[in-house]
Protein backbone atom coordinates (compact mmCIF):
# COMPACT_ATOMS: atom_id res chain seq x y z
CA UNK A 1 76.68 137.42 84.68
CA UNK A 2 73.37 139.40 84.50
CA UNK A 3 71.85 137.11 87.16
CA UNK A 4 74.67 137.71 89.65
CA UNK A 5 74.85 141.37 89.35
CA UNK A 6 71.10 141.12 89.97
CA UNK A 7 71.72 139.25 92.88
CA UNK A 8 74.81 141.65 93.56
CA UNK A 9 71.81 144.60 94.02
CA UNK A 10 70.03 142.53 96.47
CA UNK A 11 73.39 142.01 98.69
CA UNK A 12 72.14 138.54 100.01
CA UNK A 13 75.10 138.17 102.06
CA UNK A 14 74.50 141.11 104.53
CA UNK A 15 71.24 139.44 105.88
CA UNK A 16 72.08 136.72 108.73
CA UNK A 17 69.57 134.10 109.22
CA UNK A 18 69.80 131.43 112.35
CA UNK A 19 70.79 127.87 111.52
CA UNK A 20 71.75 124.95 113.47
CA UNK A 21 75.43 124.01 113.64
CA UNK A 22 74.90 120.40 113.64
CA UNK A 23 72.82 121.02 110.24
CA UNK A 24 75.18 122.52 108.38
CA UNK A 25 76.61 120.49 106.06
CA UNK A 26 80.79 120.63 105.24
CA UNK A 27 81.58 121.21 102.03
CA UNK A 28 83.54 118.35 100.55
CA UNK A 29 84.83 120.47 97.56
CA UNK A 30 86.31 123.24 98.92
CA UNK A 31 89.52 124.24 97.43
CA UNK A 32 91.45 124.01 100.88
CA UNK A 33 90.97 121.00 101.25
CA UNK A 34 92.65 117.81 99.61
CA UNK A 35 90.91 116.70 96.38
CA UNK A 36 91.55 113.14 96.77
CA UNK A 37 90.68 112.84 99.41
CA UNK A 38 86.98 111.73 100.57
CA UNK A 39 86.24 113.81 103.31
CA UNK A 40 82.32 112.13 105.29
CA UNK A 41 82.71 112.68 108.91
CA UNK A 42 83.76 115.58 111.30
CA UNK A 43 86.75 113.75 112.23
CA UNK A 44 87.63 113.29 108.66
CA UNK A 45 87.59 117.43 107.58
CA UNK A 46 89.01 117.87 110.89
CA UNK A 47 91.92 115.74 110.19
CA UNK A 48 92.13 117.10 106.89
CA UNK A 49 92.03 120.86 108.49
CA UNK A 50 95.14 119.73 110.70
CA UNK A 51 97.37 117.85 107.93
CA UNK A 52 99.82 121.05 107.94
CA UNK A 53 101.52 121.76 110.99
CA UNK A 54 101.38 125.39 110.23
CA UNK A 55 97.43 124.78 109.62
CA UNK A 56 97.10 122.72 112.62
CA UNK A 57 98.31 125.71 114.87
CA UNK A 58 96.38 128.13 113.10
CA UNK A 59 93.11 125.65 114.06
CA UNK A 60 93.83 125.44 117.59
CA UNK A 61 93.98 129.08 118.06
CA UNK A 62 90.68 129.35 116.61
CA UNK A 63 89.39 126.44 118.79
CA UNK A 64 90.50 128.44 121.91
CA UNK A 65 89.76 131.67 120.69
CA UNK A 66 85.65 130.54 119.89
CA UNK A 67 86.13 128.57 124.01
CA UNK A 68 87.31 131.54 125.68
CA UNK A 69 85.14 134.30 123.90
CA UNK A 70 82.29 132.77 122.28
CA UNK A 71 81.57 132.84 118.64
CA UNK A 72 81.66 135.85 116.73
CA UNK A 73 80.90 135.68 113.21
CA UNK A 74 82.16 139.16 111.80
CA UNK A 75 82.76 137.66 108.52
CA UNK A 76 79.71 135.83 107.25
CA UNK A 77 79.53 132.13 107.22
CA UNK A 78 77.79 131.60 103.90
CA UNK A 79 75.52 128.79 103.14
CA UNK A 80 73.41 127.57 100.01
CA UNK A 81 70.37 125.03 99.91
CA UNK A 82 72.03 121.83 97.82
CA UNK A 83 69.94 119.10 95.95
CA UNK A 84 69.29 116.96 99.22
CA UNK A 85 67.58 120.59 100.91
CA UNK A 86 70.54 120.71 103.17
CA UNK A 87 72.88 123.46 103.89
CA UNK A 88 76.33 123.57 102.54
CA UNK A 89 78.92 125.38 103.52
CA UNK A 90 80.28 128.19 100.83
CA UNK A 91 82.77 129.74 103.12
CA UNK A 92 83.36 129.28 106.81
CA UNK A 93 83.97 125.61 106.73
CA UNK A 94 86.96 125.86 109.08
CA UNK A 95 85.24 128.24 111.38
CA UNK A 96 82.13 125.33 111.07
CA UNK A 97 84.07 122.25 111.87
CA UNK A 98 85.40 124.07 114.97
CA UNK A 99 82.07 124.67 116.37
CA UNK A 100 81.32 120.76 115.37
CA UNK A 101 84.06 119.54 117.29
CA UNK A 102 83.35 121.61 120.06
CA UNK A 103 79.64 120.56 119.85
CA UNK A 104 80.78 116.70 120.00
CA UNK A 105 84.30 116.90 121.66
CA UNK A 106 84.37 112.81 121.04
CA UNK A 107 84.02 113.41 117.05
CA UNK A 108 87.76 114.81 117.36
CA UNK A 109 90.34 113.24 115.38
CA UNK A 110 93.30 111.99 118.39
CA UNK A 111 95.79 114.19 117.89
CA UNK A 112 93.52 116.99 119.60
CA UNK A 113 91.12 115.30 120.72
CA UNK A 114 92.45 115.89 124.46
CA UNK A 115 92.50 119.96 123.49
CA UNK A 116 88.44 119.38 122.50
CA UNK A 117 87.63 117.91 125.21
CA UNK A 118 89.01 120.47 127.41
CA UNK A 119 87.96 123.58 125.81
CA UNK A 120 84.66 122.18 125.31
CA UNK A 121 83.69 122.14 129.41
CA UNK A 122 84.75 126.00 128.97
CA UNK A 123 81.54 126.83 126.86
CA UNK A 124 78.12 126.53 127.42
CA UNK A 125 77.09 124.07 124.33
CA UNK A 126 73.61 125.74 124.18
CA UNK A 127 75.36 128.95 123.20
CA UNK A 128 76.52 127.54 119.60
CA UNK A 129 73.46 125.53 119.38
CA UNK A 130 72.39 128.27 116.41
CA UNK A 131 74.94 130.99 114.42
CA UNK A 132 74.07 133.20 111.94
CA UNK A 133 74.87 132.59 108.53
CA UNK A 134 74.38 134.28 105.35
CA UNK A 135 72.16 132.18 102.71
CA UNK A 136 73.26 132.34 99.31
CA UNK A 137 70.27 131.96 96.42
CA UNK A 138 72.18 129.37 94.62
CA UNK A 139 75.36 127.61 94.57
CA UNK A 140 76.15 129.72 91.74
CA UNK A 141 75.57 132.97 93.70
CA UNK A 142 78.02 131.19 96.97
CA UNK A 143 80.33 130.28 94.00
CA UNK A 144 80.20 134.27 92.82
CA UNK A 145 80.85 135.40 96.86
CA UNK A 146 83.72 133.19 96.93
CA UNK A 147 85.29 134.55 93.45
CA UNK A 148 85.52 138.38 95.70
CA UNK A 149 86.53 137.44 98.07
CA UNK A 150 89.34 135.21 97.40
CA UNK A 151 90.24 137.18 94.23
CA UNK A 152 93.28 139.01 93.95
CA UNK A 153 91.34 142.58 94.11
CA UNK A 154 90.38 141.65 97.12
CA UNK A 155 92.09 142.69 100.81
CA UNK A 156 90.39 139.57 102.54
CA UNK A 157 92.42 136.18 103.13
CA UNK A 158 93.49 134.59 100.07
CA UNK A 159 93.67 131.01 99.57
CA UNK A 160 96.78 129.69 98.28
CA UNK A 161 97.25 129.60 94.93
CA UNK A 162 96.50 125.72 93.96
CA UNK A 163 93.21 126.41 95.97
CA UNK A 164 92.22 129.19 93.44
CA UNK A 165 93.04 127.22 90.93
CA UNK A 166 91.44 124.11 91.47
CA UNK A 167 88.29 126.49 92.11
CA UNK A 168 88.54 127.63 89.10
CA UNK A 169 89.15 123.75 87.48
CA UNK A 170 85.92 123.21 89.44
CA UNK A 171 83.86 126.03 87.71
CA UNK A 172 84.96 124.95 84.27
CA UNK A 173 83.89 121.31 85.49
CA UNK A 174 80.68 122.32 86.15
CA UNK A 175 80.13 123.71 82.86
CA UNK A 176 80.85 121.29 80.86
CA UNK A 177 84.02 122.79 80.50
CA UNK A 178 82.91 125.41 78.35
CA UNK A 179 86.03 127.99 78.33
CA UNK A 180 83.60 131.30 77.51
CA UNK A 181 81.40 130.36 80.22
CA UNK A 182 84.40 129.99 83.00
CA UNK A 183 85.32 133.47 81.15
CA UNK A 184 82.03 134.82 82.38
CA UNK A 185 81.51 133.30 86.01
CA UNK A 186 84.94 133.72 87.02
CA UNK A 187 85.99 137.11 85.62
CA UNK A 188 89.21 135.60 85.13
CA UNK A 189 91.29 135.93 81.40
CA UNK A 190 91.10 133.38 78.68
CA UNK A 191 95.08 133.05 79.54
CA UNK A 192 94.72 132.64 82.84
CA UNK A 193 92.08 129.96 82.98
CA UNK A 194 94.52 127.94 80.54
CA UNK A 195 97.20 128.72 82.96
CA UNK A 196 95.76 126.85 85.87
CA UNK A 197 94.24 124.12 84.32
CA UNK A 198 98.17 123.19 82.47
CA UNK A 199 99.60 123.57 85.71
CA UNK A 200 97.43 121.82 88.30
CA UNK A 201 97.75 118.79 85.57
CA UNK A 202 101.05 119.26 85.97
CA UNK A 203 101.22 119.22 89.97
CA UNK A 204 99.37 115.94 89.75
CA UNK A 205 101.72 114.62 87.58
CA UNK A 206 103.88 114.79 90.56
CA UNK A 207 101.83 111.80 93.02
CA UNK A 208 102.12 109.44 89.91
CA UNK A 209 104.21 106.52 90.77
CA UNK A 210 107.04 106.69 88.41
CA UNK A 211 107.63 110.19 90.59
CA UNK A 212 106.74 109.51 93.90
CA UNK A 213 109.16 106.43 93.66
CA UNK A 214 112.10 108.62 93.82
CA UNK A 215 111.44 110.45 97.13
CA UNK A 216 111.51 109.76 100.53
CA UNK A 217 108.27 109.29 102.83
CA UNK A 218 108.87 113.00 103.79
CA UNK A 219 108.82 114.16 100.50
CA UNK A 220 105.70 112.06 99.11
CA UNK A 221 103.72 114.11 101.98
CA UNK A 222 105.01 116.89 100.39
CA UNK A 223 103.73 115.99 97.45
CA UNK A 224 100.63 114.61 98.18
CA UNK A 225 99.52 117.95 100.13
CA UNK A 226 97.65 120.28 98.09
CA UNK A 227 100.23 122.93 99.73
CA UNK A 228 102.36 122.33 97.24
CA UNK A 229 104.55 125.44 95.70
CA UNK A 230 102.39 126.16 92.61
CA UNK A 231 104.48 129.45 91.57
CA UNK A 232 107.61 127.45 91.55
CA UNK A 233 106.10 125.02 89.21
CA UNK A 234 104.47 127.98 86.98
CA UNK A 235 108.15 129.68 86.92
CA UNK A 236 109.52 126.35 86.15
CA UNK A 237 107.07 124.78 83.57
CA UNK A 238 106.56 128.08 82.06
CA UNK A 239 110.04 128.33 80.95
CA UNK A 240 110.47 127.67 76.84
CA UNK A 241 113.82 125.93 77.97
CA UNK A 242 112.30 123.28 79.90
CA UNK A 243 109.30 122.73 78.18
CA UNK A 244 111.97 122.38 75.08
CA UNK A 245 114.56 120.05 76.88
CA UNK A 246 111.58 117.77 78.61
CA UNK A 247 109.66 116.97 75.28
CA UNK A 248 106.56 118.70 77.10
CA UNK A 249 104.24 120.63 74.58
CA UNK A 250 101.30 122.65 75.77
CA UNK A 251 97.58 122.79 73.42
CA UNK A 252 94.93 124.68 74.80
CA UNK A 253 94.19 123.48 78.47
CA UNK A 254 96.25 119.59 77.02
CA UNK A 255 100.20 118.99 78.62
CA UNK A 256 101.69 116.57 76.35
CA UNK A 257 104.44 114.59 77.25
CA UNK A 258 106.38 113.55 74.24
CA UNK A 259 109.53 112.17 76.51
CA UNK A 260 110.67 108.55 77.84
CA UNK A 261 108.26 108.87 81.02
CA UNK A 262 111.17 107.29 83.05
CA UNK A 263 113.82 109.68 82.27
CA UNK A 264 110.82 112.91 82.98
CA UNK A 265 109.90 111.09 86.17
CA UNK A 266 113.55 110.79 87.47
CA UNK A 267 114.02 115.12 86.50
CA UNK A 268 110.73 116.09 87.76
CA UNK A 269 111.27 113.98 91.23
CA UNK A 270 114.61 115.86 91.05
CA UNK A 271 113.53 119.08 90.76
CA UNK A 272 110.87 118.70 93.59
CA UNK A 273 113.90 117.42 96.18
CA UNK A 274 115.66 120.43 95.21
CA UNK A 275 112.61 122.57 96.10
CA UNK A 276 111.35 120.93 99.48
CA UNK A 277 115.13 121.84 100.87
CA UNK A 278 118.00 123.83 100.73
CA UNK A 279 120.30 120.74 102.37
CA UNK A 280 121.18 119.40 98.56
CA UNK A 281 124.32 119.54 96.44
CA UNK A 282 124.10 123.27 94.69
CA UNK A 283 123.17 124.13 98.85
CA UNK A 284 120.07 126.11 98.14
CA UNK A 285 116.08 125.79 97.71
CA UNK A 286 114.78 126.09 94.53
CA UNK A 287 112.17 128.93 94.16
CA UNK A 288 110.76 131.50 92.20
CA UNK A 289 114.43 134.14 93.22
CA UNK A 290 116.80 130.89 92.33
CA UNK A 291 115.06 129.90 89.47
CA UNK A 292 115.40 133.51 88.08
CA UNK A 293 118.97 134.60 89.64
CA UNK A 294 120.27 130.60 88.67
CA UNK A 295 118.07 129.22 86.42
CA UNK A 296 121.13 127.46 83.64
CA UNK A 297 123.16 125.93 87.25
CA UNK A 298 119.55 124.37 88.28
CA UNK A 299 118.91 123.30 84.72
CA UNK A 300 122.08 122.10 84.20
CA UNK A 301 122.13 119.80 87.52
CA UNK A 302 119.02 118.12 86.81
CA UNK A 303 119.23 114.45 84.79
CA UNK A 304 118.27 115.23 81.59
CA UNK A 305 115.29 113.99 79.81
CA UNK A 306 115.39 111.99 76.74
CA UNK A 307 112.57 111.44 74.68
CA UNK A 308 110.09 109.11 73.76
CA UNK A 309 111.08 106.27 72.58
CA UNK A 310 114.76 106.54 73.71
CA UNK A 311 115.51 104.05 76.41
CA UNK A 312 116.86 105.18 80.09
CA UNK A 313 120.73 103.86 80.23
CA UNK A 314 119.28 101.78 83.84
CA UNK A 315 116.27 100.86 82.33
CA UNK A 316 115.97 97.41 80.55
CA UNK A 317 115.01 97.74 76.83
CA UNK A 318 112.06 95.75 75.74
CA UNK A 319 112.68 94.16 72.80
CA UNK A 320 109.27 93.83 70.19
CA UNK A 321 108.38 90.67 69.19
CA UNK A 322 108.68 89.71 65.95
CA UNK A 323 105.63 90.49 64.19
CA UNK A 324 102.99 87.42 64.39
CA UNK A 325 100.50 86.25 61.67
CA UNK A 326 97.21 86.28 63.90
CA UNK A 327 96.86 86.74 67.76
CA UNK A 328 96.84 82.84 68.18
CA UNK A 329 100.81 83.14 68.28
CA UNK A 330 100.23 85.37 70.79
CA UNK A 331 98.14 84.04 73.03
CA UNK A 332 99.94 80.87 73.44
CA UNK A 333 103.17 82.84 73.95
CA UNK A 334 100.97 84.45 76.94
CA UNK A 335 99.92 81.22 77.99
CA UNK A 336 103.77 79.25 78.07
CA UNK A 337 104.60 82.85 79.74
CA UNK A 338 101.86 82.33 82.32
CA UNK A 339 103.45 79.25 83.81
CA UNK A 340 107.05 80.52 84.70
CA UNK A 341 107.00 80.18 88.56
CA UNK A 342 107.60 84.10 88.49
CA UNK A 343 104.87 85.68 86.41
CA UNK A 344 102.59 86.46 89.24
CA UNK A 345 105.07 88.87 90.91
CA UNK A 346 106.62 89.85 87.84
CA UNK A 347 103.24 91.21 86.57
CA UNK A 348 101.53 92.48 89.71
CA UNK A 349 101.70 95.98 89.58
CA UNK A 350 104.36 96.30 86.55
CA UNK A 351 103.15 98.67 84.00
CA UNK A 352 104.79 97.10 81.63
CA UNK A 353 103.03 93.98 81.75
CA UNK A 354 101.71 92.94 78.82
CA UNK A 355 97.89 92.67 80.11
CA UNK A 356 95.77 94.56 82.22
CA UNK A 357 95.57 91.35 84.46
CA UNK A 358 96.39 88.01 84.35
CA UNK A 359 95.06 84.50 85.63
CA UNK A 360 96.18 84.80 88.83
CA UNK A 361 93.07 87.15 89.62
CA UNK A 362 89.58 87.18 89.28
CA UNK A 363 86.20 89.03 89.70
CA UNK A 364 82.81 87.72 91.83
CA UNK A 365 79.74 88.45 89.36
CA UNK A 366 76.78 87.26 87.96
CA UNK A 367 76.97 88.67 84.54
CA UNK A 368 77.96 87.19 81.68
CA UNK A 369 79.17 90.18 79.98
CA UNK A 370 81.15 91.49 82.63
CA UNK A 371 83.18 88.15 82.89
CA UNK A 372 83.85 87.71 79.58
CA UNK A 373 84.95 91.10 79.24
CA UNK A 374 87.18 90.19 82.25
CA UNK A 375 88.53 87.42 80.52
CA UNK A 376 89.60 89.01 77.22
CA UNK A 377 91.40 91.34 78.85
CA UNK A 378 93.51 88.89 80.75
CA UNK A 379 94.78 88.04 77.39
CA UNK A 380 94.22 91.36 75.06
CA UNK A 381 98.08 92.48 74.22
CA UNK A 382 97.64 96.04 75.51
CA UNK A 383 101.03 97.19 73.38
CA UNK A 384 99.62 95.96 70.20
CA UNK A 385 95.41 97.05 70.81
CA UNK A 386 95.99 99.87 72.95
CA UNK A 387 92.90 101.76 71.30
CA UNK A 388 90.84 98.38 72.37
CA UNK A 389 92.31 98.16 75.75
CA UNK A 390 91.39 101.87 76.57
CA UNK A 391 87.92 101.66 75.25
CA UNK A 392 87.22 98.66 77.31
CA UNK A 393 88.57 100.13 80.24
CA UNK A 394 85.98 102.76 80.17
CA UNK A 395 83.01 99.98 79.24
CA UNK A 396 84.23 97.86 81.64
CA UNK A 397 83.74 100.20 84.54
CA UNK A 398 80.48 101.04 83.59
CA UNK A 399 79.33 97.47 83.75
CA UNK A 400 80.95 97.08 87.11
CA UNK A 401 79.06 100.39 87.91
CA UNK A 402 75.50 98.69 86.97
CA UNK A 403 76.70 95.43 88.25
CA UNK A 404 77.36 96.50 91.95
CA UNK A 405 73.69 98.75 91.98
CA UNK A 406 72.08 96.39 90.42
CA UNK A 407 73.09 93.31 92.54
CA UNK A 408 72.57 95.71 95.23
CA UNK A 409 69.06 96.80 94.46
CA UNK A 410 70.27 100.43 94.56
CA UNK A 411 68.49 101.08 90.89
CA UNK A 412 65.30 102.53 92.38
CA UNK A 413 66.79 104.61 95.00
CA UNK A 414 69.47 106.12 92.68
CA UNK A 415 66.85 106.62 90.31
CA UNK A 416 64.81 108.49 93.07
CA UNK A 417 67.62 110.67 93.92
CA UNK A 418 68.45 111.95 90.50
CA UNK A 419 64.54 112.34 89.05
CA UNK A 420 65.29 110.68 86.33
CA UNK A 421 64.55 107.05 84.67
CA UNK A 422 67.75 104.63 85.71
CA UNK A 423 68.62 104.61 81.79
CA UNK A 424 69.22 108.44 81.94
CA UNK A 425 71.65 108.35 84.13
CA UNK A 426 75.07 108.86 83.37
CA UNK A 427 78.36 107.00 84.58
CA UNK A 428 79.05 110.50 86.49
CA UNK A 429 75.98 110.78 87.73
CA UNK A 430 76.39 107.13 89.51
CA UNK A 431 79.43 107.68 90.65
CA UNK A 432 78.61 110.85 92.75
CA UNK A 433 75.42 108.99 94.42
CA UNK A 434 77.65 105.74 95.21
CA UNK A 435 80.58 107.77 96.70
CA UNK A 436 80.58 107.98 100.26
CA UNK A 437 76.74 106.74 101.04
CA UNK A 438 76.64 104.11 99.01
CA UNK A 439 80.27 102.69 99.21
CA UNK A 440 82.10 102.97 102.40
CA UNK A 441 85.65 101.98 102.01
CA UNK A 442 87.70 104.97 101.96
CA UNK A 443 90.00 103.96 99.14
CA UNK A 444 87.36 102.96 96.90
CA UNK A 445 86.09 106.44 97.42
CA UNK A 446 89.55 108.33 96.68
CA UNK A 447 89.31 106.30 92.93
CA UNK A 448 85.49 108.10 92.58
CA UNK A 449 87.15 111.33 93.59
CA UNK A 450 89.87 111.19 91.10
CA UNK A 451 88.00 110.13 88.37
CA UNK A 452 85.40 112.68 88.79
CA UNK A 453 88.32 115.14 89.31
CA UNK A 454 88.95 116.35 85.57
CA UNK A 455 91.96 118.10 86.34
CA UNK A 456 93.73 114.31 87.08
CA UNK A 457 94.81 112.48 84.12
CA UNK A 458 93.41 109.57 85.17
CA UNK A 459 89.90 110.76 85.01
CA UNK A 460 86.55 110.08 83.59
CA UNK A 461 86.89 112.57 81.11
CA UNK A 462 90.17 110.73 79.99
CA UNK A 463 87.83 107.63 79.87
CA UNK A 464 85.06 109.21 78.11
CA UNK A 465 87.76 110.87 75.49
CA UNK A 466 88.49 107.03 74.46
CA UNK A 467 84.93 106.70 73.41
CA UNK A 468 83.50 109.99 72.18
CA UNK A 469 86.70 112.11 71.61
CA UNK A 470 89.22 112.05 69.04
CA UNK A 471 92.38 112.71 71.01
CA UNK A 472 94.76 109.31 71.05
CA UNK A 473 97.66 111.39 72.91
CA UNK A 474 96.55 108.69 76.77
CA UNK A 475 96.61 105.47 74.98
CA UNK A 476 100.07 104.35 75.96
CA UNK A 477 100.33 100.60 77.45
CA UNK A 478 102.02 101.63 80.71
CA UNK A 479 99.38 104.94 80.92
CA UNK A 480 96.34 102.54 80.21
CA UNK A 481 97.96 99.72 82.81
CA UNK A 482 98.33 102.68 85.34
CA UNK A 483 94.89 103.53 85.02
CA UNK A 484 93.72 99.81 86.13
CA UNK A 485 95.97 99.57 88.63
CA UNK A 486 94.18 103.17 89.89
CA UNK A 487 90.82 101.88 89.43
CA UNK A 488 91.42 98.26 91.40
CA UNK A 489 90.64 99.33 94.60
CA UNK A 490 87.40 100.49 93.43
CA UNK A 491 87.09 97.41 91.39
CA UNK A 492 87.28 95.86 94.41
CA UNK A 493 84.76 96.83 95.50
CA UNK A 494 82.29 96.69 92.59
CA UNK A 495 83.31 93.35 91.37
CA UNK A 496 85.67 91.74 94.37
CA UNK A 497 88.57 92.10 92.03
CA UNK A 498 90.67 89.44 94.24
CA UNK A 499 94.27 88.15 93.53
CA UNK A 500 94.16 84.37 93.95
């Protein structure tokens, strides 16, 4: 904190220096914007910036208001130098991508595209060649500027309140996820840091499958915008009652879900329906008034969730084997298994299958390790060596990692980027260079971003818990299936993970 009142004195932000527009570089993190999503072009921010009607509107004016009047930067557009000496973008990204698009009319995404085009033969091009933008010391000083003014002390517009919150998931990323030290850069409470990283675990709960595959297209949208109602899901969540009735328990910054996931799926899906719309059965929204004013009818008229263990009445119990002598038994039971006619459907994509794949796919690589891996986990019973399966998941991405460089020849050049021998670098560390330069299929790319996003269950963190942590509470089969049916697309990639 010492260093950023120091830099407070100096009041870096009320000096404007001249850079080029096309130089500036967006800032793929920023806490408006969708973390899954991989954001590398104009057009791709710029669609990103539009997702949201409301947003979309509020973008167009701003196109035709920087057209008809020029640019006028009264609040500072504030820049820092990153590792690759370019500028990022702290704050002003929207106002950025607006002079971009106007700029490069053609690098508009379609649905305004047209609207570009025609604003941009109203302004001389020349004219927001150059703006003037404040440039921060450090990332850690933009970071600081950002902290005023989106706080709550502030009067300035605030971002919504999952965007201050993932911010704030970001700054305890950074540093190493050292509580005190979030404490000190953010300014915020010990409580209130805990707060946000509980419930933006819990909003992501919300895209996994078993929830998304009770709504309607509409409502997945919904869902998958980072626009979601997080003070609904605070009042909600932060009720004893729920948390009592769903099995959830809360430990430090850790949401444990001690319930049949089925049955908390099926109430939490529930519960977001009755929130997106007031055209439902008890004929109103939920929000923060209804949940206060008729929190026991709500409760009450959501399915109730049972806990783990206990079996949904629709759902079909699976009955445990009897208990073999060696894993022989079980292989060959996985073997006369393999040849019903039906076992390819019946295992692709079913969590409950009984491996993480199967023979009916396979992987394109030269190593010998990486196959063989590949192999025993066609036939490693994930119910029965779930602490195997979910430390090989984590080795067996790494590999892939290496393999896909190294076949590549990207060693040297990753090396070059991060100063460092190839052997010092770190899975993350990989990751972030291959993402987006590197790798350029967009789904491959949404996998990097979630497992680099600590906030999502199925992170590397969760990974690197298997291995050098002692928490055993994301080990369950269907969790650790989940988790390679989110990595396959970027296994895809890596290792042509192909279905035969």
């Amino acid at each position: 904190m010492g260093d950023l009142m120091s830099n407070e004195n100096t009041k870096w932000w009320e000096n404007r220096v001249l850079r080029s527009v096309d130089n500036l570089k967006l800032w793929n993190e920023n806490p408006r914007l969708d973390p899954s999503s991989k954001l590398v072009t104009v057009r791709d921010y710029a669609e990103e910036l539009i997702s949201d009607p409301s947003d979309k509107q509020n973008f167009i004016i701003l196109l035709k208001s920087i057209a008809k009047r020029g640019f006028v930067s009264f609040d500072p557009v504030v820049v820092w130098k990153d590792d690759d000496e370019r500028f990022a973008v702290a704050e002003g990204n929207r106002r950025v991508t607006a002079l971009k698009l106007l700029r490069s009319p053609e690098k508009a995404p379609m649905p305004i595209r047209k609207l570009v085009v025609s604003l941009a033969r109203q302004i001389d091009r020349d004219d927001i060649e150059k703006i003037k933008v404040s440039l921060a010391p450090s990332f850690e000083d933009a970071r600081w500027y950002i902290l005023q003014r989106h706080s709550t002390a502030t009067n300035q517009i605030r971002w919504q309140r999952l965007q201050q919150q993932r911010f704030i998931i970001n700054v305890y990323d950074s540093v190493g996820q050292d509580l005190e030290e979030t404490i000190a850069i953010t300014g915020f409470k010990r409580a209130a840091i805990l707060d946000s990283l509980r419930y933006v675990k819990i909003r992501d709960m919300a895209t996994r499958p078993g929830v998304t595959a009770h709504l309607t297209e509409d409502e997945k949208e919904k869902v998958y915008s980072h626009r979601i109602n997080m003070t609904v899901i605070e009042r909600w969540f932060g009720n004893s009652q729920v948390r009592e009735a769903w099995h959830i328990k809360f430990s430090d910054s850790e949401v444990n879900i001690d319930a049949n996931l089925s049955s908390f799926y099926k109430a939490y899906a529930e519960f977001l329906k009755l929130t997106f719309s007031k055209d439902n059965e008890l004929g109103y929204s939920v929000n923060t008034r209804t949940i206060d004013s008729k929190f026991q009818e709500i409760f009450e008229y959501l399915p109730k969730v049972k806990p783990k263990g206990e079996e949904e009445e629709d759902e079909a119990p699976v009955a445990d084997e009897q208990e073999k002598s060696d894993n022989d038994k079980e292989s060959e039971q996985q073997q006369s298994d393999d040849e019903k006619p039906d076992k390819k459907d019946r295992l692709k994509g079913n969590p409950k299958r009984g491996q993480f794949t199967d023979k009916y796919h396979t992987i394109n690589s030269k190593s010998y390790k990486l196959n063989a891996l590949f192999d025993e986990l066609g036939r490693l019973p994930v119910k029965r060596y779930s602490n195997v399966a979910a430390a090989s998941l984590r080795i067996f991405l790494e590999l892939s990692v290496d393999d896909f460089i190294k076949s590549n020849d990207f060693t040297g050049e990753v090396a070059r980027r991060l100063k460092k021998g190839y052997h010092e670098v770190t899975l993350q560390q990989k990751l972030n260079v291959l993402r987006g330069e590197f790798i350029d299929d967009r789904e491959a790319n949404k996998v990097i971003g979630q497992l680099l996003n600590n906030s999502n269950d199925y992170s590397l963190n969760t990974l690197n818990e298997y291995i050098h942590g002692t928490k055993v509470h994301k080990v369950e089969p269907q969790f650790l299936n989940r988790f390679w049916d989110m990595l396959s697309p970027l296994l895809e990639v890596l290792v042509e993970l192909r279905e035969i």
